[in-house]
Protein backbone atom coordinates (compact mmCIF):
# COMPACT_ATOMS: atom_id res chain seq x y z
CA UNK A 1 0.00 0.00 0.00
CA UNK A 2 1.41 3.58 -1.06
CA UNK A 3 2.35 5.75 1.59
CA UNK A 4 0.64 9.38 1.45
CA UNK A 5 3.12 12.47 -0.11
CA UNK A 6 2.39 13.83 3.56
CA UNK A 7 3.63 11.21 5.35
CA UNK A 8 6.88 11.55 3.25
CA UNK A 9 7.25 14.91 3.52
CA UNK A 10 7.14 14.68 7.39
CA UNK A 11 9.92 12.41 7.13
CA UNK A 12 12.13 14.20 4.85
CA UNK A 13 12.25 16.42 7.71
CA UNK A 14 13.28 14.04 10.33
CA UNK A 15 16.15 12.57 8.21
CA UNK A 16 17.01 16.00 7.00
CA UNK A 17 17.61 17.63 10.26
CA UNK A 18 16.54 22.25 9.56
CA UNK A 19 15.12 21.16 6.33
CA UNK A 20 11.54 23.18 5.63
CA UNK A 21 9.56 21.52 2.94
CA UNK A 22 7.68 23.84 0.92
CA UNK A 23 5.96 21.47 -1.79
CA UNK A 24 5.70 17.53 -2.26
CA UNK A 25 4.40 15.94 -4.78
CA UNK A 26 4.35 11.98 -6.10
CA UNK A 27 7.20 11.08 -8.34
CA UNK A 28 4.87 8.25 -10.17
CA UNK A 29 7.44 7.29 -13.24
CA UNK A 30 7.90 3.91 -15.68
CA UNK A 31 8.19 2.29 -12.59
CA UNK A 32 7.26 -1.36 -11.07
CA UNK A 33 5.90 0.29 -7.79
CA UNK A 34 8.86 -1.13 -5.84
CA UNK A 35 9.38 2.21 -4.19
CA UNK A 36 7.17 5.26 -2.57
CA UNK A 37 8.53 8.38 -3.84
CA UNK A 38 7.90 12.30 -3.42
CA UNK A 39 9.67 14.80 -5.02
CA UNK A 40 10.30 18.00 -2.80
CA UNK A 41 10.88 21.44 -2.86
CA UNK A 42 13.05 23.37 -0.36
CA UNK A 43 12.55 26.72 1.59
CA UNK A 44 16.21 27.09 -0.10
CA UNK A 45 14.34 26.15 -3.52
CA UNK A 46 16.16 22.80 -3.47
CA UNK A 47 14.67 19.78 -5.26
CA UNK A 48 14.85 16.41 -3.49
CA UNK A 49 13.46 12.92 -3.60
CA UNK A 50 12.65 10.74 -0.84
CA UNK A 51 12.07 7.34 -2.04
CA UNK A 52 10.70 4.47 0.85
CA UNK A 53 10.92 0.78 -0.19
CA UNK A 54 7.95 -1.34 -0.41
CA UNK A 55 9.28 -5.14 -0.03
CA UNK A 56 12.81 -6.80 1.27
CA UNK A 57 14.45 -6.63 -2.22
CA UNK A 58 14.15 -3.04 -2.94
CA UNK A 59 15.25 -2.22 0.74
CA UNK A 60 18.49 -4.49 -0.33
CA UNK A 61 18.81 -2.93 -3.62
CA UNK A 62 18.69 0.43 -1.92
CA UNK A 63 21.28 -0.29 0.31
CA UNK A 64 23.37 -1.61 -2.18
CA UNK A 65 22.99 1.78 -4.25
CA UNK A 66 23.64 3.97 -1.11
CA UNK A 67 27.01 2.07 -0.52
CA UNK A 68 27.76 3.20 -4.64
CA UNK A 69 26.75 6.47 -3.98
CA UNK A 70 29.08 7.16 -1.03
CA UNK A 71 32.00 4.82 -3.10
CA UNK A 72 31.38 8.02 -5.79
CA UNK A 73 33.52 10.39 -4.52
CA UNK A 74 33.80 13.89 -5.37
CA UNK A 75 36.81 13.30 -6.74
CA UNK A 76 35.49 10.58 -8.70
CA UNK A 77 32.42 12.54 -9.71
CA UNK A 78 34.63 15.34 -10.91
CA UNK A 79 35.57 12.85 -13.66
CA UNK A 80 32.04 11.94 -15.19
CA UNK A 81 30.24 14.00 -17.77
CA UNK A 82 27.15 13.98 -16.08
CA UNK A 83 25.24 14.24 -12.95
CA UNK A 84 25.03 11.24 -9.99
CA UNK A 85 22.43 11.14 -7.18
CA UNK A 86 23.78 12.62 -3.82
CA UNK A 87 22.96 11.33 -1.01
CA UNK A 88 21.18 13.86 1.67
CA UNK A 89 19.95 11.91 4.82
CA UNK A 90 17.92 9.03 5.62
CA UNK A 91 15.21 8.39 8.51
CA UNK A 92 13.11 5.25 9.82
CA UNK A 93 9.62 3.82 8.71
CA UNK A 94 7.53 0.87 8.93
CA UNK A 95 10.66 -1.48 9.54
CA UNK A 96 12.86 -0.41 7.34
CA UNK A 97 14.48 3.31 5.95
CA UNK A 98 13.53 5.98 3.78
CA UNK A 99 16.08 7.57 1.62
CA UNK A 100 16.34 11.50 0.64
CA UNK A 101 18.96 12.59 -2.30
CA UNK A 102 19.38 15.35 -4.66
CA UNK A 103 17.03 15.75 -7.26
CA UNK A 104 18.83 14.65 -11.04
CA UNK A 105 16.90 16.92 -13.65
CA UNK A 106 16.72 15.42 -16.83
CA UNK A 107 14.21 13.67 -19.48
CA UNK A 108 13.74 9.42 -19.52
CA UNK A 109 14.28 8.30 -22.94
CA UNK A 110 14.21 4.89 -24.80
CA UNK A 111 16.72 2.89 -25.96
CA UNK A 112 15.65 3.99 -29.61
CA UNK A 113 15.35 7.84 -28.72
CA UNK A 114 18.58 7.76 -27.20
CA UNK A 115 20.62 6.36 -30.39
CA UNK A 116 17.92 8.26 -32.95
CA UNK A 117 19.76 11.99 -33.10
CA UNK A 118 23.80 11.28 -34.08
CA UNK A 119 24.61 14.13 -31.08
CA UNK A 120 22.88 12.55 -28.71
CA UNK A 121 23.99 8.84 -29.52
CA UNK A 122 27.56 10.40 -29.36
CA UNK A 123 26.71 12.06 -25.79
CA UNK A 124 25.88 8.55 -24.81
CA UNK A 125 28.64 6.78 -25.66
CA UNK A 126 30.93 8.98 -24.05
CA UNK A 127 29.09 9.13 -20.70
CA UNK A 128 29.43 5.32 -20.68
CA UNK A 129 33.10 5.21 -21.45
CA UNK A 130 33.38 8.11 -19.06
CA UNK A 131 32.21 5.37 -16.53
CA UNK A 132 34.33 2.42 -17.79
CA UNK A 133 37.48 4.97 -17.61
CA UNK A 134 37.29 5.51 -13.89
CA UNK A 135 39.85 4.34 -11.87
CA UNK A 136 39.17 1.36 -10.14
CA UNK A 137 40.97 1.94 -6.82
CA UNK A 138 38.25 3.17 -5.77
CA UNK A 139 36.13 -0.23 -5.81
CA UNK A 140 38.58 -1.69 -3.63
CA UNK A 141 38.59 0.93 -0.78
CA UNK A 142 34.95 0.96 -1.17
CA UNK A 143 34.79 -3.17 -0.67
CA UNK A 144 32.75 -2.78 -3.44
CA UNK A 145 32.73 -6.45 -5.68
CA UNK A 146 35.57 -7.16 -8.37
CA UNK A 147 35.22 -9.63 -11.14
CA UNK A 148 38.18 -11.07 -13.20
CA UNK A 149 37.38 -11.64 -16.96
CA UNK A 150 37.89 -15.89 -15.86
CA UNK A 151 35.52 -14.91 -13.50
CA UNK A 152 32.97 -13.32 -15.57
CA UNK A 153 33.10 -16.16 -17.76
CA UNK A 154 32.90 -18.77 -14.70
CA UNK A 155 30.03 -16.48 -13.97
CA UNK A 156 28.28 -17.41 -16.88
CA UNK A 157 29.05 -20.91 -17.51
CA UNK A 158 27.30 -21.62 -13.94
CA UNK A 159 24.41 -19.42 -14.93
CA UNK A 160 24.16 -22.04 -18.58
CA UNK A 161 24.96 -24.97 -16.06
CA UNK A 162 21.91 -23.65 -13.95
CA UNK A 163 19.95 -23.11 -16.89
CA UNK A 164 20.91 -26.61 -18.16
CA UNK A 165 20.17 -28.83 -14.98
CA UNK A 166 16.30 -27.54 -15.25
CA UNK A 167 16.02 -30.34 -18.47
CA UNK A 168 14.07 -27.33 -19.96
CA UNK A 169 16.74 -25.81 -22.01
CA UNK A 170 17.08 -26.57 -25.79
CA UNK A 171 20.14 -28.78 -26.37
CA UNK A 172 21.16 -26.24 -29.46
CA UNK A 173 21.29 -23.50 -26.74
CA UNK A 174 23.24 -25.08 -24.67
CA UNK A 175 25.63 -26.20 -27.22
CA UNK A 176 25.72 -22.68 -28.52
CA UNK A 177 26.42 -20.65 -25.64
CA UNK A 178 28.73 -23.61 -24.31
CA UNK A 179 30.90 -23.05 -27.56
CA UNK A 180 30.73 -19.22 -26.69
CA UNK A 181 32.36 -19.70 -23.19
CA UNK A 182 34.63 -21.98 -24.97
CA UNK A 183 36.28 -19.30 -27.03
CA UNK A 184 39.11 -17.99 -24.85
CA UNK A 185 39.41 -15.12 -27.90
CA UNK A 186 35.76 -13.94 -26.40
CA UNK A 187 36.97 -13.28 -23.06
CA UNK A 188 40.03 -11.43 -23.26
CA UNK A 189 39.29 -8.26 -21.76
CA UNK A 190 40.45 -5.70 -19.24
CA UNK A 191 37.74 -5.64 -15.99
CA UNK A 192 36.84 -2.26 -15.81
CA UNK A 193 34.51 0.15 -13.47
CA UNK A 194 30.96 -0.71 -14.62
CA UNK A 195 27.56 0.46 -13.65
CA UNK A 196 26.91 -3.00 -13.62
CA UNK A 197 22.81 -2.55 -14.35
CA UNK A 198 22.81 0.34 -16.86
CA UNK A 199 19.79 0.62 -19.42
CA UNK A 200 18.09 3.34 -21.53
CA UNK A 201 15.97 4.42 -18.25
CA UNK A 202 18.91 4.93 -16.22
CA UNK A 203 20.44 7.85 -18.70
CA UNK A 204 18.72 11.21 -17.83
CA UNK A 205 19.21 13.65 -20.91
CA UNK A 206 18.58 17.44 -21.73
CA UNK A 207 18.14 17.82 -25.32
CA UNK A 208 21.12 16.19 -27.16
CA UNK A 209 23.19 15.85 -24.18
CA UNK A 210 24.02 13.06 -21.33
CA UNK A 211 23.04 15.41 -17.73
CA UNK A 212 23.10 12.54 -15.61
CA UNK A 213 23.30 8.81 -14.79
CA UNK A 214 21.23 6.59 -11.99
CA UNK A 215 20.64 3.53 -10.44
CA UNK A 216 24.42 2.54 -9.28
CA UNK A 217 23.62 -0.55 -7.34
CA UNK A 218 25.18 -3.29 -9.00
CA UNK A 219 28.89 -0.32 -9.08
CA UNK A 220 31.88 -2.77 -9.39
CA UNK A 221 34.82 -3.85 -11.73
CA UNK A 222 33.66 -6.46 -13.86
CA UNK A 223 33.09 -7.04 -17.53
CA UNK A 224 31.95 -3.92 -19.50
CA UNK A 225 29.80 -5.61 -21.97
CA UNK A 226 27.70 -5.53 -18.98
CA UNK A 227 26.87 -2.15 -19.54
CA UNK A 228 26.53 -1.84 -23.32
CA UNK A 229 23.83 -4.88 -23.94
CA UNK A 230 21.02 -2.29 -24.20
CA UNK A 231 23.24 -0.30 -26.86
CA UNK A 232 23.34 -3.30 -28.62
CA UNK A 233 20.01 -4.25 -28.87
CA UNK A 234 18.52 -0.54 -29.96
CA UNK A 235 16.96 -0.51 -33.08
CA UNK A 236 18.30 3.77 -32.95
CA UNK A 237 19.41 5.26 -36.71
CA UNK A 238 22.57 6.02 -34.61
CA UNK A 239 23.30 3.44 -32.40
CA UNK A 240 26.54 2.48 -34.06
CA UNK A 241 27.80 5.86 -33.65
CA UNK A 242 27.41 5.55 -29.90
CA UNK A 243 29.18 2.64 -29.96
CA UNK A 244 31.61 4.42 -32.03
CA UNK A 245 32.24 7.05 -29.72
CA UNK A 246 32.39 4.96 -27.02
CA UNK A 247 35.48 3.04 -28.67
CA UNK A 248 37.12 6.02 -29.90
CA UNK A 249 36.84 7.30 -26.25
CA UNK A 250 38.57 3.99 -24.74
CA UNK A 251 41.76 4.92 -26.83
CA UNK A 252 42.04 1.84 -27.26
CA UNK A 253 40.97 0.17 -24.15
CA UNK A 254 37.63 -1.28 -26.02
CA UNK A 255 38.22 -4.97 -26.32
CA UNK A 256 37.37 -6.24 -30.22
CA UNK A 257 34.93 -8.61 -28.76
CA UNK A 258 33.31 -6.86 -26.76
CA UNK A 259 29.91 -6.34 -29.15
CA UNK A 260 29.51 -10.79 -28.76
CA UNK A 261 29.84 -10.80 -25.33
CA UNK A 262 27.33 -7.95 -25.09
CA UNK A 263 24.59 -9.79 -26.98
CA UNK A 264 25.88 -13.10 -25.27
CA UNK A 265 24.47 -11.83 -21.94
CA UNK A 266 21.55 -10.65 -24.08
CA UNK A 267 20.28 -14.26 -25.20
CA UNK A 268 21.50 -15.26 -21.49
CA UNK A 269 18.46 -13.07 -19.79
CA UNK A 270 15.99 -15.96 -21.52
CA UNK A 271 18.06 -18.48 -19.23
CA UNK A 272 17.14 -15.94 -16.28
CA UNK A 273 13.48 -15.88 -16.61
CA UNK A 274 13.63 -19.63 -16.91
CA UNK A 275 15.49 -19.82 -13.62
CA UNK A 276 13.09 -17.01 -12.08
CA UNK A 277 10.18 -19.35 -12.90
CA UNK A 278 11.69 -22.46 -11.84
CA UNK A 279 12.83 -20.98 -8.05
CA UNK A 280 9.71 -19.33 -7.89
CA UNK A 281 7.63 -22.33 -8.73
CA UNK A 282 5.69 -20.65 -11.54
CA UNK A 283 4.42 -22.92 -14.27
CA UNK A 284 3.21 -19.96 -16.59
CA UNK A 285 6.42 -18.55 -16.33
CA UNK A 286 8.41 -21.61 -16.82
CA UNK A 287 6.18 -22.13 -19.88
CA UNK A 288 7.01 -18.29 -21.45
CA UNK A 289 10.57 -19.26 -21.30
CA UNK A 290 10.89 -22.25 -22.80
CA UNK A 291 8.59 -20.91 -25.54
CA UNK A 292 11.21 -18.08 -26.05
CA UNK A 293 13.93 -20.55 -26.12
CA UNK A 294 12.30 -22.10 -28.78
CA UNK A 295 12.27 -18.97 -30.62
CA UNK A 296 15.88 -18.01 -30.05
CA UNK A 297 16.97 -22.08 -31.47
CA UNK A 298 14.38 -20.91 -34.32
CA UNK A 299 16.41 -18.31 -35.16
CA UNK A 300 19.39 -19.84 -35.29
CA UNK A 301 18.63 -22.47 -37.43
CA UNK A 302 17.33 -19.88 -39.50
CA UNK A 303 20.26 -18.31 -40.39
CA UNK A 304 23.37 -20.80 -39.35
CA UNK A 305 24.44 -23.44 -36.35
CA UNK A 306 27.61 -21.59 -36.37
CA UNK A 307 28.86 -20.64 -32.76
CA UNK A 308 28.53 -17.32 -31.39
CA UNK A 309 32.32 -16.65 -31.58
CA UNK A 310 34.41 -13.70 -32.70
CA UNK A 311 35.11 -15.10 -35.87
CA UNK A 312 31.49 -15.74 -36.86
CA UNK A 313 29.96 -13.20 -35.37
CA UNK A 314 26.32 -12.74 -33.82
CA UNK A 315 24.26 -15.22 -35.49
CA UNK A 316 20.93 -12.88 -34.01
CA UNK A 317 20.62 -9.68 -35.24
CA UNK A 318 19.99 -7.09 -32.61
CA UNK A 319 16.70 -7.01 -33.63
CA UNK A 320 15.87 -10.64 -32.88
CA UNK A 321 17.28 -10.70 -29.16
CA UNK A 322 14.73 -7.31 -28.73
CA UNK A 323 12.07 -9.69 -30.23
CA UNK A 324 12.44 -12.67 -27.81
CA UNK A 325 13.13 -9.91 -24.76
CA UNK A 326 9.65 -7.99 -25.77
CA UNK A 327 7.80 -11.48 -25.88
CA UNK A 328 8.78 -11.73 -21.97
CA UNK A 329 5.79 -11.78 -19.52
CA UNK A 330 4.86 -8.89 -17.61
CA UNK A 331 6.70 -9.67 -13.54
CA UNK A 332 8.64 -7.95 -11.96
CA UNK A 333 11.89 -10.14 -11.21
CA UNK A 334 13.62 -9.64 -8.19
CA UNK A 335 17.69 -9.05 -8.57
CA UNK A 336 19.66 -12.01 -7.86
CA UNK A 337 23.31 -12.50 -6.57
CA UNK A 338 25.96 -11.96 -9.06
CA UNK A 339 23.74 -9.72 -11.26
CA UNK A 340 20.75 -11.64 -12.62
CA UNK A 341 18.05 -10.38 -13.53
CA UNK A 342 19.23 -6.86 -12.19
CA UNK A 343 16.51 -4.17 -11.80
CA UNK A 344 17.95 -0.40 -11.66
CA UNK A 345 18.11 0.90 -8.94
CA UNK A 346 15.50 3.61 -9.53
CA UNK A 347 13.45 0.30 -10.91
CA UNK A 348 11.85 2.15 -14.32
CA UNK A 349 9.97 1.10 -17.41
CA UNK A 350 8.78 2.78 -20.51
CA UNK A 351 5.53 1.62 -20.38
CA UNK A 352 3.09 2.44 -17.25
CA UNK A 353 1.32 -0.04 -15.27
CA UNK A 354 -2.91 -0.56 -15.41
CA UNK A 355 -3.34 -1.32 -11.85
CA UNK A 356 -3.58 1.88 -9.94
CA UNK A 357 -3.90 0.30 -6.85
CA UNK A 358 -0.59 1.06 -5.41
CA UNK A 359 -1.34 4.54 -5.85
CA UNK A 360 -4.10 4.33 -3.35
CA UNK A 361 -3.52 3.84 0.19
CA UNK A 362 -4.91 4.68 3.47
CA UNK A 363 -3.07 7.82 5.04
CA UNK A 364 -0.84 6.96 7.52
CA UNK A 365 0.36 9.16 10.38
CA UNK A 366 3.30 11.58 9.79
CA UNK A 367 6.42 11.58 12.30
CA UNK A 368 5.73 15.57 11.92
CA UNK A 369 2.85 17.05 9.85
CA UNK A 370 3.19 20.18 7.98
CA UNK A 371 1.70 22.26 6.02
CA UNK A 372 2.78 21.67 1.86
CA UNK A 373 1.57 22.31 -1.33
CA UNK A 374 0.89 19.62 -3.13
CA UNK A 375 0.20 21.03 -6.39
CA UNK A 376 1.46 24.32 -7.35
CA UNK A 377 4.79 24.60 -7.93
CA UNK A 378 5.01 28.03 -9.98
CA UNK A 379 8.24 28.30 -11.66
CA UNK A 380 10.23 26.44 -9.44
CA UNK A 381 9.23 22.92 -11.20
CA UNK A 382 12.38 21.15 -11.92
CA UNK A 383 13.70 20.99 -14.92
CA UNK A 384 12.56 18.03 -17.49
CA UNK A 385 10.65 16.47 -14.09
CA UNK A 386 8.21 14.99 -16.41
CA UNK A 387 10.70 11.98 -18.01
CA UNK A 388 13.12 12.03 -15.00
CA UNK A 389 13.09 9.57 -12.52
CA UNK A 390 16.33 10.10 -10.80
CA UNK A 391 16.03 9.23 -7.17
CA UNK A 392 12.84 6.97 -7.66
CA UNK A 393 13.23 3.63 -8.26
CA UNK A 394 9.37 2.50 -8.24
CA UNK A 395 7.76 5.48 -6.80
CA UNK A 396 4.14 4.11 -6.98
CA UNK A 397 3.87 3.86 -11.03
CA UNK A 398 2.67 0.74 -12.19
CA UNK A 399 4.66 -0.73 -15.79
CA UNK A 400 4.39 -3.48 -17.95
CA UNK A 401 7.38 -6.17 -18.20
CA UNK A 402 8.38 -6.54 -21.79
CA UNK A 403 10.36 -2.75 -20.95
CA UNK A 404 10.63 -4.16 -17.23
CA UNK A 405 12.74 -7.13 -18.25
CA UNK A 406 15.01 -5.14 -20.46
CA UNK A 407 15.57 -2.57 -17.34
CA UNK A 408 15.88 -5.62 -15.44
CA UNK A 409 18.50 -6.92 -17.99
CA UNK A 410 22.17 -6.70 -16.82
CA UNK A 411 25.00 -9.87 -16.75
């Protein structure tokens, strides 16, 4: 049940200690409803988000992002293009915490809007390089997880081994992604600083420019194809030129394989749901995935049985792997250990939920009521508000899955 704007307000001002709230509204935003979120204006005409958690896995996740955010230095903000949460204060409810950071401004776009304009594909390419540049020291100090490139691969031969030992995955599959993990030439790559659950929803843009980046709970050093599997899969006029710019931008630190391991953990998220549906016992789900399985061996046989190696290159096209992920049902999948099935942090999706009964809820008490309000905001509306979802990772929007599950993709 959705907690009242009021009731987060109140609390704002016990985690914020002086702060005087002036307006509060709902941040409802291509969300799964994992979250309660307000966005806030300041007596100092500040704009923050408070963002409560609704179940045990966004309460982890959140914890998980607020031990990135602190990792993110100044000093390591300094060297990003772009904007990252800050973290302002936090207070108690209902068992567990609620959150308050700095407001991001900026605009929620697809995958497809973000790689349409050439400028903008560019911006986004170097934000993400911007990322995989930072120094990793920083993980380290910040005990924050760090992933060899055997260890990525282990990673995913256990998640295929997983996959396999359900008797539900298609023998071509398994021989297909088996070869893949077999190619040594695949994974020989640098580990570098990676968002670790980056998607379309977690860029925030202002026109044709990159103006910030959110949802930095899965932060490690790991493999960086991690982060460019959405890239891959937009069906954007300029995609390749982000992924150009992106290269061009690793002077050289871009593996050449990168683009196959991207799409790799691309078919992988079909072996995710299956796994989802087997732990969680759910017969309809189990069903979906095999049925996309089947589709992905379709296409193979379509076009080749060649492995998905460096020297054949993708056997999908882009286009199919967005097929098979749209076909996905509509569930919410909570993030697993290791990075499966990663939601972002702030937990969007491009397309908005039906059910609006998260967005009604029976007013709870406030640890301090005061006066707000809750609709006019005159000129001091943030910025691009209407796309952004910064800070809120669920707020109380409902969304469908087919988006959900490519927000929730990330190896």
């Amino acid at each position: 049940m959705a907690r009242p704007p009021l009731t987060l307000a109140a609390l704002a001002t016990a985690a914020v200690p002086g702060l005087e709230v002036q307006a509060a509204r709902l941040h409802t935003r291509r969300s799964h409803g994992a979250y309660d979120a307000v966005l806030l204006r300041t007596a100092e005409a500040r704009h923050l988000l408070i963002r409560a958690p609704r179940s045990q896995a966004s309460e982890s996740e959140q914890s998980a992002d607020l031990i990135a955010l602190r990792a993110l230095t100044p000093g390591i903000r300094s060297r990003l293009p772009f904007e990252v949460p800050v973290f302002v204060g936090q207070a108690p409810i209902d068992g567990t915490r609620a959150v308050v950071t700095e407001f991001v401004p900026g605009s929620v776009r697809s995958a497809d809007e973000l790689t349409e304009p050439e400028r903008l594909a560019e911006s986004v390419g170097l934000a993400i390089a911007a990322i995989h540049a930072l120094p990793s020291g920083f993980i380290a100090e910040a005990g924050l997880p760090k992933q060899t490139a055997e260890e990525a691969r282990d990673a995913v031969v256990a998640l295929i081994g997983r996959a396999a030992d359900t008797g539900r995955l298609p023998a071509a599959l398994l021989r297909r992604w088996e070869e893949a993990t077999d190619d040594s030439a695949l994974w020989r790559f640098k580990p570098t600083v990676v968002n670790g659950s980056l998607t379309a929803d977690s860029i925030l843009v202002d026109g044709e420019r990159v103006t910030g980046v959110i949802g930095w709970s899965a932060l490690s050093q790991s493999d960086p194809a991690r982060d460019l599997h959405w890239l891959l899969t937009s069906r954007g006029a300029s995609a390749e030129r982000a992924l150009e710019a992106y290269v061009t931008a690793r002077e050289g630190g871009a593996d050449a394989h990168l683009p196959q391991r991207a799409l790799l953990y691309g078919e992988l998220e079909l072996a995710r749901w299956l796994l989802h549906g087997v732990e969680a016992r759910d017969d309809a789900i189990m069903a979906d995935a095999v049925a996309l399985l089947d589709g992905l061996v379709s296409s193979v046989h379509d076009r080749s049985s060649e492995p998905l190696s460096p020297e054949t290159g993708p056997i999908l096209t882009v286009d199919d792997v967005e097929r098979l992920l749209d076909g996905t049902p509509r569930r919410h999948v909570p993030r697993e250990a290791g990075g499966s099935m990663l939601t972002d942090t702030y937990d969007f999706s491009d397309l908005e939920r039906h059910a609006a009964g998260e967005r009604d809820s029976t007013p709870q008490d406030a640890t301090a009521p005061i006066p707000l309000d809750l609709s006019d905001w005159g000129d001091a509306t943030p910025p691009s508000s209407d796309a952004q979802t910064g800070a809120d990772a669920g707020d109380t929007d409902d969304a469908t899955d087919a988006q959900a599950r490519r927000n929730a993709a990330s190896s």
